[in-house]
Protein backbone atom coordinates (compact mmCIF):
# COMPACT_ATOMS: atom_id res chain seq x y z
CA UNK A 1 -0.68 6.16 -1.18
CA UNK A 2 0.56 4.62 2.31
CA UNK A 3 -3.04 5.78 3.18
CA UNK A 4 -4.87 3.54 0.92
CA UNK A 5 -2.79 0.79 1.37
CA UNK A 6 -4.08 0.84 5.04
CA UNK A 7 -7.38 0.97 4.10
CA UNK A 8 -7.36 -1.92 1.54
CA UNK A 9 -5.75 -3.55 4.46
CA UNK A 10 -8.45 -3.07 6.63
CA UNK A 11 -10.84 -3.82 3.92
CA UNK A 12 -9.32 -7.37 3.78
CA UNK A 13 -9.21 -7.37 7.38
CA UNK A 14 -12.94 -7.23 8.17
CA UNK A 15 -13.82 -9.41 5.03
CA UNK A 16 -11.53 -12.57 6.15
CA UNK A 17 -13.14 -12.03 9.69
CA UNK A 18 -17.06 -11.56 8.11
CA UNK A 19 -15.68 -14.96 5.79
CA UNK A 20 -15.64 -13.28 2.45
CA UNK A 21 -12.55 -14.78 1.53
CA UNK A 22 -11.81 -14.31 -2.05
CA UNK A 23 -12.95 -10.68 -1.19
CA UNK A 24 -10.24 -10.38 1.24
CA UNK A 25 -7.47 -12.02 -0.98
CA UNK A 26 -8.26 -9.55 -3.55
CA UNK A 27 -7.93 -6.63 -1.22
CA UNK A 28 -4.97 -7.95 0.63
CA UNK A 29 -3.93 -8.14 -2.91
CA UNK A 30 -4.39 -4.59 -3.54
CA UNK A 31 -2.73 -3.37 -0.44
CA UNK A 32 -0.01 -5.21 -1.11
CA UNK A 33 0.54 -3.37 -4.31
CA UNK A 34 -0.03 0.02 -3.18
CA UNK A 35 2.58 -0.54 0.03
CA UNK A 36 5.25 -1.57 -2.57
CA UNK A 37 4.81 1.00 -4.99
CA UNK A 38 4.83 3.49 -1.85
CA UNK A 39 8.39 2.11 -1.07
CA UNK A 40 9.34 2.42 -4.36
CA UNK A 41 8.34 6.05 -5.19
CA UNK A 42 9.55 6.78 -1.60
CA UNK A 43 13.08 5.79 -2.18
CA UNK A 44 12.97 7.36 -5.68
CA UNK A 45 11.68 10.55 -3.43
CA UNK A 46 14.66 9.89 -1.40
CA UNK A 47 17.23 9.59 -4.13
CA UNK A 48 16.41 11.89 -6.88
CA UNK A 49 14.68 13.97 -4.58
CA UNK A 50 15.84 18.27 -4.41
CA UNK A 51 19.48 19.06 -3.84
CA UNK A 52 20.61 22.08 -2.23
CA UNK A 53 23.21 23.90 -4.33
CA UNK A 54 26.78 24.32 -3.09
């Protein structure tokens, strides 16, 4: 998921350069989202995640 966070991020990199700028809102947008859900299910991961038996 951190994977196409990056790539939505590059997305809205190229499109605010070429001046597509609702374009690159919308992807920003996007990558945004997918970096926070990332963090989310990665500290879920980290919390819940397996627990070695005593």
């Amino acid at each position: 998921m951190l994977y196409w966070a990056a790539v939505f991020f590059v997305i809205a990199l190229v499109a605010a350069v070429l001046g597509f700028g609702g374009m690159a809102a919308g992807a920003a947008g996007i990558a945004k989202i997918l970096f926070f859900v990332f963090l989310v299910l990665g500290a879920l991961s980290l919390i819940f995640g397996r627990r070695v038996p005593a």
